[in-house]
Protein backbone atom coordinates (compact mmCIF):
# COMPACT_ATOMS: atom_id res chain seq x y z
CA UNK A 1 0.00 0.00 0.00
CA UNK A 2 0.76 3.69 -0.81
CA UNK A 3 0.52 6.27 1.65
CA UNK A 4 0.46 10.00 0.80
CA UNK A 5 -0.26 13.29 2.60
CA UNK A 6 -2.36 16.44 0.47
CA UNK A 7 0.84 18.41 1.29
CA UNK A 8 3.17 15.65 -0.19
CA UNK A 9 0.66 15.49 -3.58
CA UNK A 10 1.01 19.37 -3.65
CA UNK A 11 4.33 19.41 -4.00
CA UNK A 12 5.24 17.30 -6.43
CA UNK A 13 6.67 18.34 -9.55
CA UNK A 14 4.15 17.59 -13.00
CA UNK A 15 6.21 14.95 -13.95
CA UNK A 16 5.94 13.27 -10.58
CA UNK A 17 2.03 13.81 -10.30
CA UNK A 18 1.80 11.91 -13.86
CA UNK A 19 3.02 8.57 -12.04
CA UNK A 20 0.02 9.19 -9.76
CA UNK A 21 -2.83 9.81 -11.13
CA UNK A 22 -5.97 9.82 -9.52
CA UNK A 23 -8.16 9.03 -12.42
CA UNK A 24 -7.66 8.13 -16.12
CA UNK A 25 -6.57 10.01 -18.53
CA UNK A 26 -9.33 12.07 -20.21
CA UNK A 27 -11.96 12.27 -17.55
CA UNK A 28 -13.73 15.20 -16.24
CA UNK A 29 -12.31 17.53 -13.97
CA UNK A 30 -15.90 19.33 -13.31
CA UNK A 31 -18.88 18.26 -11.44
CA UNK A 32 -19.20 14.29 -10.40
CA UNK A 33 -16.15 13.17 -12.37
CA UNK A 34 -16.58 10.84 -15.48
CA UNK A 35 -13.35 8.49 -14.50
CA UNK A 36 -14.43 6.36 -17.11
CA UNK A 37 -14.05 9.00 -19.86
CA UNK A 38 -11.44 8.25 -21.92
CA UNK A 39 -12.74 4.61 -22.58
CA UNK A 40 -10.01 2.91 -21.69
CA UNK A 41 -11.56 2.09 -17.56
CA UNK A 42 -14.81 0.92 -19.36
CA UNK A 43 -13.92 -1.11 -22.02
CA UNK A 44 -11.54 -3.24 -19.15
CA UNK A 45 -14.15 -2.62 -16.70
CA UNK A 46 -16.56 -4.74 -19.46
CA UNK A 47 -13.89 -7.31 -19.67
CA UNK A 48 -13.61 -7.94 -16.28
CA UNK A 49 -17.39 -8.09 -14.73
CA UNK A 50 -18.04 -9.90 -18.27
CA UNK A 51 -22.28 -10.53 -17.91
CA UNK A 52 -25.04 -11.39 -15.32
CA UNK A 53 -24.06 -14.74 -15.82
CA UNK A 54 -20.78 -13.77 -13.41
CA UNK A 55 -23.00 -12.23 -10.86
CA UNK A 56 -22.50 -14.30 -7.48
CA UNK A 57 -25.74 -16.36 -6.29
CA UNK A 58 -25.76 -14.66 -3.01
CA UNK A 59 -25.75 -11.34 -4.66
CA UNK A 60 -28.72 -11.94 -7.26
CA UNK A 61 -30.80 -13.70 -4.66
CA UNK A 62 -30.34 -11.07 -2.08
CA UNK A 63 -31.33 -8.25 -4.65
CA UNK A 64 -33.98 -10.15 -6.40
CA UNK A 65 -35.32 -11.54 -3.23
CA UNK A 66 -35.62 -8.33 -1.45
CA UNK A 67 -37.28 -6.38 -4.36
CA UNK A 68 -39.78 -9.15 -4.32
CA UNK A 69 -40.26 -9.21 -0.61
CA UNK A 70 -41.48 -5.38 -0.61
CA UNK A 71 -43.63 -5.78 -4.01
CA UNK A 72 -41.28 -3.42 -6.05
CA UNK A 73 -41.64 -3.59 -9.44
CA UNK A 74 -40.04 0.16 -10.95
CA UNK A 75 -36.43 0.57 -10.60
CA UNK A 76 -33.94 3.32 -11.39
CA UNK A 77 -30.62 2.45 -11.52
CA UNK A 78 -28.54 5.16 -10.98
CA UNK A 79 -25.33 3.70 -11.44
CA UNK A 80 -25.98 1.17 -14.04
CA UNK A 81 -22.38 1.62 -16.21
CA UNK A 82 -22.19 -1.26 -18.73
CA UNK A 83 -26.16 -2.39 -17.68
CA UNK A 84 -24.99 -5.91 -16.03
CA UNK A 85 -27.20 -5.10 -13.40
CA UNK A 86 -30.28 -3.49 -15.11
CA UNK A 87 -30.03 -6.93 -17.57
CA UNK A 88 -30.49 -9.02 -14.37
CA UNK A 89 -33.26 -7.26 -13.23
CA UNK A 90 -34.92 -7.10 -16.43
CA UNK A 91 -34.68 -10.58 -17.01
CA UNK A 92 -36.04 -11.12 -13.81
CA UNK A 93 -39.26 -9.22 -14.95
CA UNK A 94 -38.72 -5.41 -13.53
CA UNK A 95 -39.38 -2.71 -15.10
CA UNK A 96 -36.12 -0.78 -15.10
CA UNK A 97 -34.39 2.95 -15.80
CA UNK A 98 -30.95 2.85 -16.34
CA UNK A 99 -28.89 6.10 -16.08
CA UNK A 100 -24.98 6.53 -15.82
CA UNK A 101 -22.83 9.76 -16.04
CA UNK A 102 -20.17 8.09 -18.47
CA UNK A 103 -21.84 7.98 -21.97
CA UNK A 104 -18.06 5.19 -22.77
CA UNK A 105 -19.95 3.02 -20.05
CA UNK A 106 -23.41 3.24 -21.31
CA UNK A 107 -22.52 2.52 -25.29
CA UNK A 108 -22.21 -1.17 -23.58
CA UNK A 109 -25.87 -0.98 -22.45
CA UNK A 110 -26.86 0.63 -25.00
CA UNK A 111 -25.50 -1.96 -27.06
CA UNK A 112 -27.33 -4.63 -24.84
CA UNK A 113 -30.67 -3.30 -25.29
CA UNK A 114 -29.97 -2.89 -29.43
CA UNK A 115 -28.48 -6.84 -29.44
CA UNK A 116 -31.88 -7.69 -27.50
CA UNK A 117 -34.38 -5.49 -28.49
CA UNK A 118 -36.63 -7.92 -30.02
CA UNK A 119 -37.41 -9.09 -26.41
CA UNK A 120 -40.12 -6.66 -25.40
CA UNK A 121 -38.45 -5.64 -21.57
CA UNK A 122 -35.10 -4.74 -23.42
CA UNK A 123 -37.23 -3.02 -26.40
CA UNK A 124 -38.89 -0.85 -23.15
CA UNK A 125 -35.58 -0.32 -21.51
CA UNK A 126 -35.24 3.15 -20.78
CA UNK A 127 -31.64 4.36 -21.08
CA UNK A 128 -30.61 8.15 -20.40
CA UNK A 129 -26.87 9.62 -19.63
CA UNK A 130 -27.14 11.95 -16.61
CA UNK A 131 -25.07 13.65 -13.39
CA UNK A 132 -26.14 12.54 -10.05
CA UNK A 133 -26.17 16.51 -9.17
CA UNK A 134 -28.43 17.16 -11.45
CA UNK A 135 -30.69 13.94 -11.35
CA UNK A 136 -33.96 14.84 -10.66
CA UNK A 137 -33.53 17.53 -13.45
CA UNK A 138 -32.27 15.02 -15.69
CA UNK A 139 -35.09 12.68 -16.04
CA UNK A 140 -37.94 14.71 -14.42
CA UNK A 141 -40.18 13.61 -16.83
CA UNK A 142 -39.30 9.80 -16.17
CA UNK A 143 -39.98 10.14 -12.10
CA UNK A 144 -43.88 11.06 -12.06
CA UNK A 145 -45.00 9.52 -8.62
CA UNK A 146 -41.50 8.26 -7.77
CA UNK A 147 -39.85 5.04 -8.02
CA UNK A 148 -39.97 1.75 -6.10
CA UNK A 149 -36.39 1.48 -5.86
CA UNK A 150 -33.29 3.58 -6.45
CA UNK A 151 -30.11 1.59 -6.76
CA UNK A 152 -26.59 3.18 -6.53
CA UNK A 153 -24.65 -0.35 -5.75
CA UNK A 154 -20.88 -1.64 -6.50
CA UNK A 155 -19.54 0.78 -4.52
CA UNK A 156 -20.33 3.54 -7.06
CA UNK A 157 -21.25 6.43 -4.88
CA UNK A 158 -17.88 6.54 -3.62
CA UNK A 159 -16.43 7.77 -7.01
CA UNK A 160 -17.77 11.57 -5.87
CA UNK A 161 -14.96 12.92 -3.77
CA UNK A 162 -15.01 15.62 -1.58
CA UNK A 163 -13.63 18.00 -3.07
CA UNK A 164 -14.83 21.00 -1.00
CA UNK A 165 -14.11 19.16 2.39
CA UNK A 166 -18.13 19.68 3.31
CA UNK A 167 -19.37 16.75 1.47
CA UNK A 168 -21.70 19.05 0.16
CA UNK A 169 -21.70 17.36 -3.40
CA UNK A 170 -22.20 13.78 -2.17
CA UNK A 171 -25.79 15.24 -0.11
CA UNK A 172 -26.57 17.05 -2.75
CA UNK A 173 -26.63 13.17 -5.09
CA UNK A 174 -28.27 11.98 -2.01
CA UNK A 175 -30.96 14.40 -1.86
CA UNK A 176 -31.70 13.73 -5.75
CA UNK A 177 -32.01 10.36 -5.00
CA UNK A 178 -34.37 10.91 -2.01
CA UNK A 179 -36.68 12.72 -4.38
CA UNK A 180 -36.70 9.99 -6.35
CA UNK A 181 -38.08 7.44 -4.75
CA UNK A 182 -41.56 7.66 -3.89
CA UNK A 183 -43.46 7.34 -0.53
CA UNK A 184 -42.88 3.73 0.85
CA UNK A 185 -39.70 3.08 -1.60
CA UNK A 186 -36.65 2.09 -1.19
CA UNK A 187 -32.93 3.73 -1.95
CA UNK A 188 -30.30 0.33 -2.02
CA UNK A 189 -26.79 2.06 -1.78
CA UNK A 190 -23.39 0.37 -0.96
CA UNK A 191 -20.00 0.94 -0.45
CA UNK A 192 -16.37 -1.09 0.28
CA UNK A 193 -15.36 -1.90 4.04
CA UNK A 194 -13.10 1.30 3.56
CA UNK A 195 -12.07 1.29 7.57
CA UNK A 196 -10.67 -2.53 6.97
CA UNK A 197 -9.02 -1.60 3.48
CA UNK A 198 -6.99 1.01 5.41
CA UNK A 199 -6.51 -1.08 8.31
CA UNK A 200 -4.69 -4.02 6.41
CA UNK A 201 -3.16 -2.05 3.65
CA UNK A 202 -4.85 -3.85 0.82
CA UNK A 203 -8.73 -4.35 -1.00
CA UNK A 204 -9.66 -7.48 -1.41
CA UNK A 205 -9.25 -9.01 -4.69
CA UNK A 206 -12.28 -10.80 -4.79
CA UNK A 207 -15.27 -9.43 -5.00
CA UNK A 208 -18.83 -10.31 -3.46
CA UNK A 209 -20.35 -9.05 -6.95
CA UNK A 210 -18.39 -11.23 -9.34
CA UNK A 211 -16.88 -14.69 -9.81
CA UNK A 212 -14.79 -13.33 -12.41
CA UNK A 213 -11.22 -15.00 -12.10
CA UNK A 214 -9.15 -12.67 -14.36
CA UNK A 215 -8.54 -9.61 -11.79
CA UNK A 216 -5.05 -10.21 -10.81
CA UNK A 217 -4.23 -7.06 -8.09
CA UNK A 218 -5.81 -4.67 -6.61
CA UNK A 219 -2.82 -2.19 -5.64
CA UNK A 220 -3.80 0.47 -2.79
CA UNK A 221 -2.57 3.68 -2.18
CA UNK A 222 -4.76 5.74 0.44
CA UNK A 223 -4.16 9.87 0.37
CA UNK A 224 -4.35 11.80 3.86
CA UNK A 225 -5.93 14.91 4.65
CA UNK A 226 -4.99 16.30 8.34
CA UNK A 227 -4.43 13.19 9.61
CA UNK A 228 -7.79 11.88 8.14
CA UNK A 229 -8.13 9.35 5.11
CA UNK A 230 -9.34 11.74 2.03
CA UNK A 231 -9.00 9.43 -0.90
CA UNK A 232 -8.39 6.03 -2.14
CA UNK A 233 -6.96 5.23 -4.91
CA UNK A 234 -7.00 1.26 -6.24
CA UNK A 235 -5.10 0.70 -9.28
CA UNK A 236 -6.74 -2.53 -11.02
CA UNK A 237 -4.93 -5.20 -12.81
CA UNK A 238 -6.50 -7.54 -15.43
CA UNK A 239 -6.02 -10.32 -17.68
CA UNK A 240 -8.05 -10.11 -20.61
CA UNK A 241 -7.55 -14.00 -21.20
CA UNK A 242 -7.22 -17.17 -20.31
CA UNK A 243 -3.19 -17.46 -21.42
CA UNK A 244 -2.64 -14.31 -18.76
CA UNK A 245 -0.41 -12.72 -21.84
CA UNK A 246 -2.99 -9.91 -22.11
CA UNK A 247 -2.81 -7.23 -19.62
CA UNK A 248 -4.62 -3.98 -18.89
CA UNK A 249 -4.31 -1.42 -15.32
CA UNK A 250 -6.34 1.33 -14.91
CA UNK A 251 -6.87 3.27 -11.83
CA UNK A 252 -9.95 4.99 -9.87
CA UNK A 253 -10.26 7.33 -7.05
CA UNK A 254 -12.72 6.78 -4.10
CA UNK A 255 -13.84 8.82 -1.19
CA UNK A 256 -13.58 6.08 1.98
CA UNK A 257 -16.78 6.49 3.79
CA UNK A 258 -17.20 4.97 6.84
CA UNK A 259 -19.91 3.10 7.87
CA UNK A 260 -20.68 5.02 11.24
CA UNK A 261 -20.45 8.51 9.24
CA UNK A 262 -22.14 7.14 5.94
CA UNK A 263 -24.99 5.26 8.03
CA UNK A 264 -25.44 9.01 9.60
CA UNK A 265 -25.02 10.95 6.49
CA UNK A 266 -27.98 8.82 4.61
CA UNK A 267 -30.25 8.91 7.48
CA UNK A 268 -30.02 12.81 7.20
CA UNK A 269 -31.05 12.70 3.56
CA UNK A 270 -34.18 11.08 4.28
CA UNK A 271 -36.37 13.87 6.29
CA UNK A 272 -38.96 11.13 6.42
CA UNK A 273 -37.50 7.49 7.59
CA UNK A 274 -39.64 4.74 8.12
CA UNK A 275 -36.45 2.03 8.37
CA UNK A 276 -32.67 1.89 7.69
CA UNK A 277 -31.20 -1.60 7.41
CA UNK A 278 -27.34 -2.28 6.74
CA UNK A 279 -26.11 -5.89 5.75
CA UNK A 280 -22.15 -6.65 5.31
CA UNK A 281 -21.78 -9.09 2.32
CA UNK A 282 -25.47 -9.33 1.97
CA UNK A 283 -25.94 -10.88 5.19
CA UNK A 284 -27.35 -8.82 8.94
CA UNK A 285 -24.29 -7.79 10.58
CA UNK A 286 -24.12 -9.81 13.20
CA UNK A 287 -23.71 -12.58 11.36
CA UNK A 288 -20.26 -11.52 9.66
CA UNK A 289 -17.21 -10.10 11.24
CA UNK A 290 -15.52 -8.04 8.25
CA UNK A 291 -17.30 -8.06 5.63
CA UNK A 292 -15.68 -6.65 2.16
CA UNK A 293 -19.07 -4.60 1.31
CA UNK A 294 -21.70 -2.84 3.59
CA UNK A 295 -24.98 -2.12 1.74
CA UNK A 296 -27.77 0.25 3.13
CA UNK A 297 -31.09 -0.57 2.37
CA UNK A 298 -33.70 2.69 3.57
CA UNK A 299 -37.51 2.55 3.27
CA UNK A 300 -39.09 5.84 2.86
CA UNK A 301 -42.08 6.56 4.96
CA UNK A 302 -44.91 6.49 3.15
């Protein structure tokens, strides 16, 4: 693992900075950052989580299973990048809205719905690029009485840093999301076991999302900020086949929320809470000791 102070990145020379990047090359600098912009993250990213077909039983029967239990049948997903997640849910007979802020992530989905569009959910599948910060402007027209769920899961929320030291864009995502869901609905939102990562050092290679067997490393460098963790940075590498001769890195920056702060941060975003739930690898906490994932599930009051 990497260790690095804010002071320490500030004074580096250019040249030094360009060995540490903190996303790829080509991505946004404004607003929620696009760090899939230059195509490069996405079309490994692709590669690596391959289909639904990867997706980890746990996972799909946790998700499936608990939009069944509370009779949800519209879902936005507001983080659906290459649509592995909307195509699950699709096939599984929801009704889903798929939105991501990278248009190089959605040209996958997009691409999905196009191969498949002779099956009438994919032919209905709703598609639209658009910033978190600007969500419920985005697809006002889409929301009408709200949603049943809104998903923001595989740790994607933490890709908006704090770059103003107030977290004021992260509530500001949060509050969009609020809006959408309507009276009685849920918001599913996740993030890594960032206290453990810094702890030992290292992320976990494996992933409770994916049985994909081609992610190699995971190499972690964690920035500091006063004393306090301000950004994580995991630099990914892949083999893009079997023979292990085909290589590709890329590298994305995270804000490391912690569970007590995120758990409080959330329940502030909801004025009206009727339940907040966390599991840790898609099981009640109690019942795991470190888990690599902690997902929030809130029910708005109706």
């Amino acid at each position: 693992m990497f260790v690095f102070n804010v002071q320490d990145l500030k004074k580096m020379s250019h040249t030094d900075m360009t060995s540490f990047p903190l996303r790829s090359l080509g991505a946004a600098v404004e607003g929620v950052r696009d760090q899939y912009a230059d195509g490069k993250a996405a079309q490994v990213w692709q590669a690596y989580i391959v289909d639904n077909k990867q997706r980890k039983k746990n996972y799909k029967e946790f998700l499936v299973g608990l939009l069944r239990q509370h009779g949800c049948k519209r879902i936005l997903d507001v983080a659906c990048g290459t649509g592995v997640d909307s195509t699950m849910l699709l096939e599984e007979g929801f009704e889903v809205v798929s939105v991501d802020a990278s248009d190089k992530m959605l040209k996958y989905a997009l691409k999905t719905r196009w191969q498949r569009r002779k099956e009438p959910a994919f032919d209905n599948w709703i598609i639209e690029e658009a910033n978190w910060l600007t969500l419920e402007e985005d697809i006002k027209p889409l929301i009408g009485d709200g949603f049943d769920v809104v998903m923001c899961l595989g740790n994607s929320f933490a890709h908006i840093l704090d770059t103003h030291g107030d977290q004021r864009e992260q509530k500001q995502a949060l509050a969009n999301f609020e809006r959408c869901v309507k009276p009685g609905g849920l918001l599913l939102i996740d993030h890594r076991n960032y206290q453990s990562i810094i702890e030992k050092g290292q992320a976990p290679i494996q992933c409770m999302y994916y049985n994909n067997k081609y992610l190699k490393n995971i190499e972690t460098s964690v920035i500091y900020k006063k004393g306090k963790p301000y950004l994580i940075a995991l630099e990914y590498r892949v083999c893009l086949n079997e023979s292990e001769d085909q290589t590709s890195e890329f590298r994305l920056a995270y804000y490391p929320h912690m569970l007590g702060e995120f758990t409080e941060l959330l329940d502030k975003s909801f004025p009206k809470l009727a339940k907040h739930d966390i599991y840790g690898d898609f099981k009640p906490l109690e019942q795991i000791e470190d888990p690599g994932f902690y997902i929030h599930v809130l029910e708005k009051a109706k």
